[in-house]
PDB file of N, CA and C in Angstrom:
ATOM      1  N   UNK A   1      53.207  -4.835  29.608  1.00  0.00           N
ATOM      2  CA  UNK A   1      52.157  -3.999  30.171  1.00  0.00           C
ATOM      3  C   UNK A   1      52.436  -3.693  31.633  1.00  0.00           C
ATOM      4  N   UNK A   2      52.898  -4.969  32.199  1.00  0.00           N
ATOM      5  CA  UNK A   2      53.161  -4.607  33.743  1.00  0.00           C
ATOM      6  C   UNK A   2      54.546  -3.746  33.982  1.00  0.00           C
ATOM      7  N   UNK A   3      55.610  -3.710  33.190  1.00  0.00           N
ATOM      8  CA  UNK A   3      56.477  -2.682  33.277  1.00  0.00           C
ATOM      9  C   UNK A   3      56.193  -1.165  33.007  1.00  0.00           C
ATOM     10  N   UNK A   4      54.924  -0.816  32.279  1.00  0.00           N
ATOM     11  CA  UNK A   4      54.734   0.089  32.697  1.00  0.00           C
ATOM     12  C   UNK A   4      53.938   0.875  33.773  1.00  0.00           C
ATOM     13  N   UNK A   5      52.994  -0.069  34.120  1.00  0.00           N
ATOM     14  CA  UNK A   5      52.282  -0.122  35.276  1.00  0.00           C
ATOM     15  C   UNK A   5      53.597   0.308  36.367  1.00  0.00           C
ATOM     16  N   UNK A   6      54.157  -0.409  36.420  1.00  0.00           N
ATOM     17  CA  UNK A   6      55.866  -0.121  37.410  1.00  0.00           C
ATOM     18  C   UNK A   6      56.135   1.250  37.064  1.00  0.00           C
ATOM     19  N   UNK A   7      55.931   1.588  36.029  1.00  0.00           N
ATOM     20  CA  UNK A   7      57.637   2.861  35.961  1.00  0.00           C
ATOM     21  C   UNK A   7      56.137   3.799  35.949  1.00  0.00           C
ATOM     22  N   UNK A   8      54.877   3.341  35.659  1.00  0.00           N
ATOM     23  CA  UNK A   8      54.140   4.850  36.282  1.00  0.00           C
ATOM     24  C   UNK A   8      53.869   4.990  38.035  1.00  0.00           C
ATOM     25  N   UNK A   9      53.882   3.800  38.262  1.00  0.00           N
ATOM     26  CA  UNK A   9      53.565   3.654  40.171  1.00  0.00           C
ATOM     27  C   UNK A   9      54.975   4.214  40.690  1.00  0.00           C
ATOM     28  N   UNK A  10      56.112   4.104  40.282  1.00  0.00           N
ATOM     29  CA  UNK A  10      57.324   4.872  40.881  1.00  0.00           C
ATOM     30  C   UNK A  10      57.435   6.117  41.020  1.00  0.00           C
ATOM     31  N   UNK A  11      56.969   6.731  39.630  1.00  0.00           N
ATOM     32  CA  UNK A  11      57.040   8.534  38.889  1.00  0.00           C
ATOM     33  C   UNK A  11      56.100   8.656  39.815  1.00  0.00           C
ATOM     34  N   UNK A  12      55.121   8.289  40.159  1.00  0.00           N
ATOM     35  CA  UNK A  12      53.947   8.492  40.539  1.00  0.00           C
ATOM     36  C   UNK A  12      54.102   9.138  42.545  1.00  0.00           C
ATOM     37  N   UNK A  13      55.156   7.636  42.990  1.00  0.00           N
ATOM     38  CA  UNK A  13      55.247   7.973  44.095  1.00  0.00           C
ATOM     39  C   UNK A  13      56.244   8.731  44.755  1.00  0.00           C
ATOM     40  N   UNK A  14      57.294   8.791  43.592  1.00  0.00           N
ATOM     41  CA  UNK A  14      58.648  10.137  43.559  1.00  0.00           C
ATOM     42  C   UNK A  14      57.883  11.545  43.587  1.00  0.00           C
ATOM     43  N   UNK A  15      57.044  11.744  42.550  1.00  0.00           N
ATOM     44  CA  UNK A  15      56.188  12.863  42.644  1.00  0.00           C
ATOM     45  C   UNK A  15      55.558  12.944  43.989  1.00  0.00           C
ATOM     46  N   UNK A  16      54.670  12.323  44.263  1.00  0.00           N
ATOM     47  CA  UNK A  16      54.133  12.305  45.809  1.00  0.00           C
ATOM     48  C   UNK A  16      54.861  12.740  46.748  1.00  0.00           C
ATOM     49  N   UNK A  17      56.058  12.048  47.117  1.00  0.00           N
ATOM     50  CA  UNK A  17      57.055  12.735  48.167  1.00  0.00           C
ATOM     51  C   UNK A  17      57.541  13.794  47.949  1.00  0.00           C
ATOM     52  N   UNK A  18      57.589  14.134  46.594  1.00  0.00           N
ATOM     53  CA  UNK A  18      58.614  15.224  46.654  1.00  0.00           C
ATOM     54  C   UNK A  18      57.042  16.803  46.726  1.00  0.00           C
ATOM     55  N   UNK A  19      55.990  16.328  46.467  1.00  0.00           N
ATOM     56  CA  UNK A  19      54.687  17.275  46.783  1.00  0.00           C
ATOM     57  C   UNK A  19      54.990  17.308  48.381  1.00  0.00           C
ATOM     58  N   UNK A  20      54.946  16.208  49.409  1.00  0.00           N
ATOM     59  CA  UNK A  20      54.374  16.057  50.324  1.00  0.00           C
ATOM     60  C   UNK A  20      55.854  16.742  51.164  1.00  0.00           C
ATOM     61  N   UNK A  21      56.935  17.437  50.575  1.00  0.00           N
ATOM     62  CA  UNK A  21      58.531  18.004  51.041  1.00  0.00           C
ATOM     63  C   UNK A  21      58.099  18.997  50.572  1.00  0.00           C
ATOM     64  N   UNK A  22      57.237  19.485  49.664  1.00  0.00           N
ATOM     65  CA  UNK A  22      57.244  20.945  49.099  1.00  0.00           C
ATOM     66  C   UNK A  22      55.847  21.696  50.021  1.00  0.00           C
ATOM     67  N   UNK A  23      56.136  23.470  50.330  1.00  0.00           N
ATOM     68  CA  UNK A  23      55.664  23.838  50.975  1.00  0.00           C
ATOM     69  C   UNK A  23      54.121  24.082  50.204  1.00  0.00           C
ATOM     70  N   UNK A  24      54.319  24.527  48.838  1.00  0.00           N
ATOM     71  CA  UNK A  24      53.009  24.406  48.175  1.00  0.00           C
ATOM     72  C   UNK A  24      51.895  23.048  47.896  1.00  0.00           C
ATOM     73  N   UNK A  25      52.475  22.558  48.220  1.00  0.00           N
ATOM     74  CA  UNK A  25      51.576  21.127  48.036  1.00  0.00           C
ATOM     75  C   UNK A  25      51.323  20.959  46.630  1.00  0.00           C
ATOM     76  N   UNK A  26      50.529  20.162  46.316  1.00  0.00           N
ATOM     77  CA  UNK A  26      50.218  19.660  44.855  1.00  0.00           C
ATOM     78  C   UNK A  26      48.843  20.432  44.080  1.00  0.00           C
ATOM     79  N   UNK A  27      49.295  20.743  42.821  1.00  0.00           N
ATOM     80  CA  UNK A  27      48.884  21.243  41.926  1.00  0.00           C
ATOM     81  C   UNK A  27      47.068  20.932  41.555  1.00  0.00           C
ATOM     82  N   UNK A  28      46.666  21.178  41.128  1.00  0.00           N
ATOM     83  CA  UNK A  28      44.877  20.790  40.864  1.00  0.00           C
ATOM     84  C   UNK A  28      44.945  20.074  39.896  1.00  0.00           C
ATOM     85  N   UNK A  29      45.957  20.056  39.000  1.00  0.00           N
ATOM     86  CA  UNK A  29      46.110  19.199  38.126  1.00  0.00           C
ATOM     87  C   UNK A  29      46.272  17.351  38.446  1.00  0.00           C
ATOM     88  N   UNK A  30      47.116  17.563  39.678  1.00  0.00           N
ATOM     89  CA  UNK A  30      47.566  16.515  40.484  1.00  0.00           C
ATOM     90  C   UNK A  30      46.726  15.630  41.297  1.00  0.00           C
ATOM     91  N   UNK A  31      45.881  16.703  41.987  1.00  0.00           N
ATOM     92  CA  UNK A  31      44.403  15.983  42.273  1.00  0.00           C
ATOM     93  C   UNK A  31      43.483  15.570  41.659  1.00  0.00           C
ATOM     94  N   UNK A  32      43.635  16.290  40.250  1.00  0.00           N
ATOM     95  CA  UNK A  32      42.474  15.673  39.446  1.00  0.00           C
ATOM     96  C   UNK A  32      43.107  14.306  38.876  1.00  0.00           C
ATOM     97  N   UNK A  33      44.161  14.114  38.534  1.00  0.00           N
ATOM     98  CA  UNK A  33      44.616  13.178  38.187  1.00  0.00           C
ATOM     99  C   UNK A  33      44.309  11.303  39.192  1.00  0.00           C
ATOM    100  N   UNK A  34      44.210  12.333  40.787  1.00  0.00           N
ATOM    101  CA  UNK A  34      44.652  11.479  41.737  1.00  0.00           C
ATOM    102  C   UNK A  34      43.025  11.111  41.566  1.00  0.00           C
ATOM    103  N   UNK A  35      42.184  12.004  41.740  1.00  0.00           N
ATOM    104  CA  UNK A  35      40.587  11.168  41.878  1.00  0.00           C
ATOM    105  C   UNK A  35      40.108  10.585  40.498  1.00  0.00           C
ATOM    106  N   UNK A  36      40.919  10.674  39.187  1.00  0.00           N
ATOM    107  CA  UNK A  36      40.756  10.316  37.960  1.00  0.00           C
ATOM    108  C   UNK A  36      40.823   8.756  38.404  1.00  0.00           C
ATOM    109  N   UNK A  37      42.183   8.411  38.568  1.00  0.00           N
ATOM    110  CA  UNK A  37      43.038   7.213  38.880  1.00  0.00           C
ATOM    111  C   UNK A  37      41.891   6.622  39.826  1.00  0.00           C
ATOM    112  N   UNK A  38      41.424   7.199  41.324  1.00  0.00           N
ATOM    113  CA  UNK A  38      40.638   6.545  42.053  1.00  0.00           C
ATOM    114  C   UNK A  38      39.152   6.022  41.461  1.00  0.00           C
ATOM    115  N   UNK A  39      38.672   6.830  40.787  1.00  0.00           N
ATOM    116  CA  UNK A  39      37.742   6.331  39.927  1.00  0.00           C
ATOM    117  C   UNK A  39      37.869   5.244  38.636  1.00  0.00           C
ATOM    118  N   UNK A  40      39.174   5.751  38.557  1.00  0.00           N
ATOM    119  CA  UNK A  40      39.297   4.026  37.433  1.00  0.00           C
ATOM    120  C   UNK A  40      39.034   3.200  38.044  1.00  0.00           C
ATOM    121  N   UNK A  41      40.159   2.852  39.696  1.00  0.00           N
ATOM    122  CA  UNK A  41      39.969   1.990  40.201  1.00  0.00           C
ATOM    123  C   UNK A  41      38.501   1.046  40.481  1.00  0.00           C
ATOM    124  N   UNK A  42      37.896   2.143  41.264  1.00  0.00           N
ATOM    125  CA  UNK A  42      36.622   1.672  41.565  1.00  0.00           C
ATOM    126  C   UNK A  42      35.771   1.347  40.725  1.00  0.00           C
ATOM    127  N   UNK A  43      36.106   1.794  39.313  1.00  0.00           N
ATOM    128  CA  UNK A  43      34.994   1.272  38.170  1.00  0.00           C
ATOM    129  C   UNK A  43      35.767  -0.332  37.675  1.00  0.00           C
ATOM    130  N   UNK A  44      36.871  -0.447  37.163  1.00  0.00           N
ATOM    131  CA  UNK A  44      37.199  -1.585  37.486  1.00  0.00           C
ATOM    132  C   UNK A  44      36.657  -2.863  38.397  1.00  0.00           C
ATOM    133  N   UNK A  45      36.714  -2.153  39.673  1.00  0.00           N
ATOM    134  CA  UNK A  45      35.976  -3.106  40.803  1.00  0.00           C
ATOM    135  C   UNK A  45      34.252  -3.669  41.008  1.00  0.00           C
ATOM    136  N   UNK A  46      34.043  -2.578  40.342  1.00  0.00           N
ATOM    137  CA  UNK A  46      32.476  -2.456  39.760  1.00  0.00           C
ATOM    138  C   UNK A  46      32.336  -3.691  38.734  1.00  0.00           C
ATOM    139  N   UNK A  47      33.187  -3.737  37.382  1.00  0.00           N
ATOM    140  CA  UNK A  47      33.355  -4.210  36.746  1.00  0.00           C
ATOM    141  C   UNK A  47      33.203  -5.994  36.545  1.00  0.00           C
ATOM    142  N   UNK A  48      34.757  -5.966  37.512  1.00  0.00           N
ATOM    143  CA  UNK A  48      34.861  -7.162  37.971  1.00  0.00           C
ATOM    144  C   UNK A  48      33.747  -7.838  38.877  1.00  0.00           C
ATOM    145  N   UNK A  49      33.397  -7.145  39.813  1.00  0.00           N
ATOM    146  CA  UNK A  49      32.120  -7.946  40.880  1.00  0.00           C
ATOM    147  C   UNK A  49      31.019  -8.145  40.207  1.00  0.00           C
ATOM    148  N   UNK A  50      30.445  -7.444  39.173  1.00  0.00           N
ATOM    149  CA  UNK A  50      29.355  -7.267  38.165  1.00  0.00           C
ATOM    150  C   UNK A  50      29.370  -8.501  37.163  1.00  0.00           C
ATOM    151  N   UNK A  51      30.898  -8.898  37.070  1.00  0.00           N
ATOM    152  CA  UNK A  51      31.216 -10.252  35.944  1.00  0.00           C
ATOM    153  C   UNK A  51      31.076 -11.557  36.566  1.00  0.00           C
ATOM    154  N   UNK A  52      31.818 -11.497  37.986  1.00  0.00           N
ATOM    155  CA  UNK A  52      31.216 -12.396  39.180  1.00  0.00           C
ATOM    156  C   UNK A  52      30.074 -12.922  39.169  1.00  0.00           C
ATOM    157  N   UNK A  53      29.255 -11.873  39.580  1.00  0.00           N
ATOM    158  CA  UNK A  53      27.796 -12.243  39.944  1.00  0.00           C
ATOM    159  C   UNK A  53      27.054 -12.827  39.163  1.00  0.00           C
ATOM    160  N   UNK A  54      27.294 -12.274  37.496  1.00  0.00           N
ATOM    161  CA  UNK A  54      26.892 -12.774  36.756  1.00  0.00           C
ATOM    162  C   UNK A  54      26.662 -13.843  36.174  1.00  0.00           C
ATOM    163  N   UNK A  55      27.787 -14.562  36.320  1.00  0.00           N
ATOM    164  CA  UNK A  55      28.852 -15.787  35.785  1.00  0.00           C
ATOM    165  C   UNK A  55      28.237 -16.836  36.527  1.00  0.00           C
ATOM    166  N   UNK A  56      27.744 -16.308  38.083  1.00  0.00           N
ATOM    167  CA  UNK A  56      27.430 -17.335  39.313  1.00  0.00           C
ATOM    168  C   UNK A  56      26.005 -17.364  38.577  1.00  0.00           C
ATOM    169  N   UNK A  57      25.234 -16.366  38.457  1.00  0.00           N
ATOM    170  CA  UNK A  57      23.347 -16.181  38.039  1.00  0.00           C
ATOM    171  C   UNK A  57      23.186 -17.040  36.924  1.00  0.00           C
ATOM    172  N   UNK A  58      24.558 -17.081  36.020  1.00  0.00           N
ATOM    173  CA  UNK A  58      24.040 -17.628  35.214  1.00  0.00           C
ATOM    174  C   UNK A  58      24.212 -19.725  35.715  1.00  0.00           C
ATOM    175  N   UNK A  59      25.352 -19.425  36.375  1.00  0.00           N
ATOM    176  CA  UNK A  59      25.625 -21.041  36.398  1.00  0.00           C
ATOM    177  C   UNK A  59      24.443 -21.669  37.214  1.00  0.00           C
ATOM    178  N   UNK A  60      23.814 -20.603  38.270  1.00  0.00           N
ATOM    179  CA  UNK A  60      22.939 -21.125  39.225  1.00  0.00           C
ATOM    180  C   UNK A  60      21.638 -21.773  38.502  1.00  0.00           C
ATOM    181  N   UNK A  61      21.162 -20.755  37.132  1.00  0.00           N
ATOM    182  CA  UNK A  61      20.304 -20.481  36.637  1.00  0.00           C
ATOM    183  C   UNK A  61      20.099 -22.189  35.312  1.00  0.00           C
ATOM    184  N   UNK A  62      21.051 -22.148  35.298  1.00  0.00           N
ATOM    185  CA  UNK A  62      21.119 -22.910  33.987  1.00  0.00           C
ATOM    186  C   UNK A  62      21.721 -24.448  34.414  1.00  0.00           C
ATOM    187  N   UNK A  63      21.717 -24.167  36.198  1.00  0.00           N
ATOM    188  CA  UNK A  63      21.746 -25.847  36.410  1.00  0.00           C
ATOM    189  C   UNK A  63      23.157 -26.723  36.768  1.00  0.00           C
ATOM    190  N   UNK A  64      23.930 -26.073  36.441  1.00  0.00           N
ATOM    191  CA  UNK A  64      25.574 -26.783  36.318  1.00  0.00           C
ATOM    192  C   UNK A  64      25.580 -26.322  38.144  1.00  0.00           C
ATOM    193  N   UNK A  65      26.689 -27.349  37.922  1.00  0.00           N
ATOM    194  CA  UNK A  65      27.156 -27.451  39.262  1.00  0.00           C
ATOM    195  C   UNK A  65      28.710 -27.560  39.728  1.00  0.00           C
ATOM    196  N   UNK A  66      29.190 -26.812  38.181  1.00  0.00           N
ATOM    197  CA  UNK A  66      30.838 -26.829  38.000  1.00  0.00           C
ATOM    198  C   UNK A  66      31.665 -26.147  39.167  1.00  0.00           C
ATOM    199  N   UNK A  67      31.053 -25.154  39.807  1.00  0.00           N
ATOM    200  CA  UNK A  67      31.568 -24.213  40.894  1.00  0.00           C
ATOM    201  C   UNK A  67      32.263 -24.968  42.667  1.00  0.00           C
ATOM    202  N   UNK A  68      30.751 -26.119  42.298  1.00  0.00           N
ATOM    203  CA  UNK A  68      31.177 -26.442  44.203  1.00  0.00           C
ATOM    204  C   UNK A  68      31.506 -28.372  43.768  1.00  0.00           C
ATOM    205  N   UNK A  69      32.076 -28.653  44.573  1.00  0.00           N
ATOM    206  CA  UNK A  69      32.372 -30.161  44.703  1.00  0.00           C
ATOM    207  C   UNK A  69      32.045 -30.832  45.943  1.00  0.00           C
TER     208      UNK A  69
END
């Protein structure tokens, strides 16, 4: 899984330079792609902090004290 994560972050940033050398700049296709990607990210992050909090509400809630020593 992480090798492709790699060979799309490379294509990804070969493309970039070679937009950011070209006089037309990048395509709408390219941006949509780019705020697609940024929004994964951030929903991800959403995701994760949302599983956090949870995990803590519940441990707080239900008494355990597995978290702190």
């Amino acid at each position: 899984m992480f090798i492709y994560l790699r060979i799309f972050t490379t294509l990804f940033v070969q493309r970039w330079q070679a937009i950011r050398e070209d006089e037309k700049g990048a395509s709408t296709i390219e941006y949509l792609l780019l705020v697609m990607l940024g929004v994964t990210v951030a929903g991800l992050a959403f995701i994760a902090i949302r599983q956090a909090v949870t995990n803590k509400d519940n441990d707080i809630v239900s008494g355990s004290d597995s978290g702190s020593k």
